[in-house]
Protein backbone atom coordinates (compact mmCIF):
# COMPACT_ATOMS: atom_id res chain seq x y z
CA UNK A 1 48.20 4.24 -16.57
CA UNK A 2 46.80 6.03 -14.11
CA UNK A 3 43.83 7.63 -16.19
CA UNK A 4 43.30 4.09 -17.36
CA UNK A 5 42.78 3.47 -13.52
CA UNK A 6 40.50 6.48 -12.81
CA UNK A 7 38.81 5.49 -15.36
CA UNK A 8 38.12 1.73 -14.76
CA UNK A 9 37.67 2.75 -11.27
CA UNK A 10 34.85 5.21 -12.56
CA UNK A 11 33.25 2.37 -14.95
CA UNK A 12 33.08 0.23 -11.51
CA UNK A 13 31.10 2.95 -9.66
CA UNK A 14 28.54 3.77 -12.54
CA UNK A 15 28.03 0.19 -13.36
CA UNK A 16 27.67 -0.83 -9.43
CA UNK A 17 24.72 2.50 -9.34
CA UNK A 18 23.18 0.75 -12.00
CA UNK A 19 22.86 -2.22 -11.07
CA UNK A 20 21.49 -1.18 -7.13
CA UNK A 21 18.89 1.03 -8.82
CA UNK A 22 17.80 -1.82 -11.17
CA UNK A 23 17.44 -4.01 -8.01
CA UNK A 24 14.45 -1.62 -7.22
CA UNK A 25 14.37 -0.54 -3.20
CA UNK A 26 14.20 -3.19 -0.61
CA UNK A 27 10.35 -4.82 0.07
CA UNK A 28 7.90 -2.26 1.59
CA UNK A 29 7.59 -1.67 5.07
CA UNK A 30 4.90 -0.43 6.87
CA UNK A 31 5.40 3.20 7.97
CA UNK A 32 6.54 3.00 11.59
CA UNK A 33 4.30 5.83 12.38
CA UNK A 34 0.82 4.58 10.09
CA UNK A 35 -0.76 4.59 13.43
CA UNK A 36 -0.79 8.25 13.23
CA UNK A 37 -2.51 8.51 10.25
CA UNK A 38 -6.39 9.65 9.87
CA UNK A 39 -8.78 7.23 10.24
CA UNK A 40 -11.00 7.60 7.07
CA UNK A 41 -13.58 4.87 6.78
CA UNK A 42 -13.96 1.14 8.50
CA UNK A 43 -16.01 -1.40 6.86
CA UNK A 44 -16.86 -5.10 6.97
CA UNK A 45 -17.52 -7.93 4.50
CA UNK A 46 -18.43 -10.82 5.98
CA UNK A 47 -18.73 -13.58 3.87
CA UNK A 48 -15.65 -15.93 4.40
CA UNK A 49 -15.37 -16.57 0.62
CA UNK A 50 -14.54 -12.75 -0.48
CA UNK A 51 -10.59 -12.41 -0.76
CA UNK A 52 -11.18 -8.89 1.14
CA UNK A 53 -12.99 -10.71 4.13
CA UNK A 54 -13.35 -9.03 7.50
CA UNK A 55 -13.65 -5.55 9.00
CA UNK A 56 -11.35 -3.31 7.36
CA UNK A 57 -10.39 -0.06 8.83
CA UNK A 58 -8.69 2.53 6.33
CA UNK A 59 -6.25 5.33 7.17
CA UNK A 60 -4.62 7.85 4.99
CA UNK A 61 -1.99 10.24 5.96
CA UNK A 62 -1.53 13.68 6.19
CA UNK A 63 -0.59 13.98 2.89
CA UNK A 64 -3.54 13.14 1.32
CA UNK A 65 -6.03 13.87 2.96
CA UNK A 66 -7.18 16.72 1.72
CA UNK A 67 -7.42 15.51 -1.81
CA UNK A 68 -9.36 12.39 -0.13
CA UNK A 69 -11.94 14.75 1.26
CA UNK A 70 -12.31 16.98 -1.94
CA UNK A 71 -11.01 14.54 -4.83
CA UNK A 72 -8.64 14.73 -7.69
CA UNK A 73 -5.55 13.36 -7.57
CA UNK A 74 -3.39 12.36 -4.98
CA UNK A 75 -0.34 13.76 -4.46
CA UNK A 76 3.31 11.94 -4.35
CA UNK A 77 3.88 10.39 -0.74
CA UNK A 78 0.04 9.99 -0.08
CA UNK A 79 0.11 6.38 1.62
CA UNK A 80 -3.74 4.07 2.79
CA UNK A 81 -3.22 1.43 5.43
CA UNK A 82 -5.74 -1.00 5.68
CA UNK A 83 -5.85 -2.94 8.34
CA UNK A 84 -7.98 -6.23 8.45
CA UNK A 85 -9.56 -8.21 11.51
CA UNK A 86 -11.61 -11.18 11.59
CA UNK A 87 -15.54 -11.12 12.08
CA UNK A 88 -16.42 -12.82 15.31
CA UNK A 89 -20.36 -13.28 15.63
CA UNK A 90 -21.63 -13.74 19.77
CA UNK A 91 -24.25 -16.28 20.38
CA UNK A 92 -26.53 -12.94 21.14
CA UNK A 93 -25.81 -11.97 17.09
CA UNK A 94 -23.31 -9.10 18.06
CA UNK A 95 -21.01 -8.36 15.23
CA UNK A 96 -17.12 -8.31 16.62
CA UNK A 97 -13.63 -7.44 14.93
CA UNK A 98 -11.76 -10.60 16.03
CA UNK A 99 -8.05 -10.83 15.93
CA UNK A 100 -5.78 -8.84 13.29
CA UNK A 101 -5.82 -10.70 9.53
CA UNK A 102 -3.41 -8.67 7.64
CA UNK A 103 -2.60 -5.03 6.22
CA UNK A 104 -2.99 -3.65 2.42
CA UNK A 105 -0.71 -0.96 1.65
CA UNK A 106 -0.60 1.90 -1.00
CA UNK A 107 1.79 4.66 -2.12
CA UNK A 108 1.24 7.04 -4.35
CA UNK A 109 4.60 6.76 -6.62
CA UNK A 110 5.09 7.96 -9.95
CA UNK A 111 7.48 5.89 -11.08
CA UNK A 112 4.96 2.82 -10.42
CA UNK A 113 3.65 2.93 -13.67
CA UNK A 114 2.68 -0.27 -14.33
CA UNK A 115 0.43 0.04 -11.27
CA UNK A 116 -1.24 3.87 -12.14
CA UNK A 117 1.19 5.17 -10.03
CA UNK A 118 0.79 3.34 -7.10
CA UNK A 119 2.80 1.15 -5.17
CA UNK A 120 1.08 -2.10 -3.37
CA UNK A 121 1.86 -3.95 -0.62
CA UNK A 122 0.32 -6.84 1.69
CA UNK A 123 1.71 -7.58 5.04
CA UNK A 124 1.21 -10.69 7.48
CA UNK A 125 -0.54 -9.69 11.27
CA UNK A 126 2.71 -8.79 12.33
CA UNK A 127 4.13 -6.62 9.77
CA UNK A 128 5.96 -8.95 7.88
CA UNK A 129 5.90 -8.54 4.02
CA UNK A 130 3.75 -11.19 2.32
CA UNK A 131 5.03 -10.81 -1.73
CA UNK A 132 2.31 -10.84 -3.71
CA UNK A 133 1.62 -10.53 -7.82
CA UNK A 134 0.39 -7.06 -7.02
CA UNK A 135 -0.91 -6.32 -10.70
CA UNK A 136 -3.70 -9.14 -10.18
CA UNK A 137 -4.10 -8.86 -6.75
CA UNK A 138 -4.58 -5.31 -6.08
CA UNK A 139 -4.53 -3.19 -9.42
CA UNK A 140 -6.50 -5.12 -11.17
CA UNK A 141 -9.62 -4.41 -9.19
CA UNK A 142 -8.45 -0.70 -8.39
CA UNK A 143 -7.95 0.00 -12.21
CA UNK A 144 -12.01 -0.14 -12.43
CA UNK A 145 -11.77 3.07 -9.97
CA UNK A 146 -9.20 5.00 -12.35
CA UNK A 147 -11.39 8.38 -11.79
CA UNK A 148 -10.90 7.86 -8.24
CA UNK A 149 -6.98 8.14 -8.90
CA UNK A 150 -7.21 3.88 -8.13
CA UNK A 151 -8.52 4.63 -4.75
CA UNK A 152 -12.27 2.75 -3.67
CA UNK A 153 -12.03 4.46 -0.02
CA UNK A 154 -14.40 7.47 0.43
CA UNK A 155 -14.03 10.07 3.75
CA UNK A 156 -16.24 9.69 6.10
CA UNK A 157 -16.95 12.32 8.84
């Protein structure tokens, strides 16, 4: 009786593992400490229209830097932060980065294979997760970079 017990007992533990790894982690975060990160490029689109509207600033961390400065691909844990403002335009035609839109994440993770190994993520001005369909939104447009390893950002000195 008491093997039977061990043993149902041990059923109860591998089935409850199972069933937390298929849940997949909890929704992305943004790394507490992204503002430490290298600031690799900023740009700006401007036209209202464009789903990727407003000045974008891109960081990458230490961990892949290197490979975004000489190329190749990008190691596991490499992580881009985008983070997206408005564009304000003065009455004397300056160009402005108004207030904060929302950040694109991505994560270099081997077991997103769906996604070429990258994990995506989109997150409201304040950090909050905003779920997304992740394959249309975001790989589908990085997949045309695949000899970039997925990634459009380029370092700039």
């Amino acid at each position: 009786m008491k093997k039977l017990s061990l043993l149902i007992g041990v059923i109860f533990i591998l089935v409850s593992t199972i069933s937390f790894a298929e849940m997949g982690s909890k929704e992305p975060s943004l790394p507490k400490d992204w503002r430490s990160f290298i600031h690799a490029k900023s740009m700006v689109i401007p036209d209202k229209s464009h789903d990727l509207y407003g000045f974008h600033h891109i960081y990458v961390n230490k961990t892949g830097l290197e490979t975004l400065k000489k190329g190749g691909k990008y190691p596991q844990g490499t992580i881009f932060i985008g983070v997206f403002y408005d564009v304000v335009t003065e009455k004397d035609n300056s160009i402005h980065q108004g207030k904060k839109l929302f950040y694109v994440y991505m994560k270099k993770d081997k077991a997103a294979t769906e996604t070429g190994g990258w994990t995506y993520a989109v997150f409201d001005p304040n950090g909050k997760y905003l779920k997304k369909d992740v394959k249309t939104e975001c790989y589908a447009c990085h997949s045309t970079v695949k000899d970039s390893d997925y990634i459009f950002t380029k370092f700039i000195e």
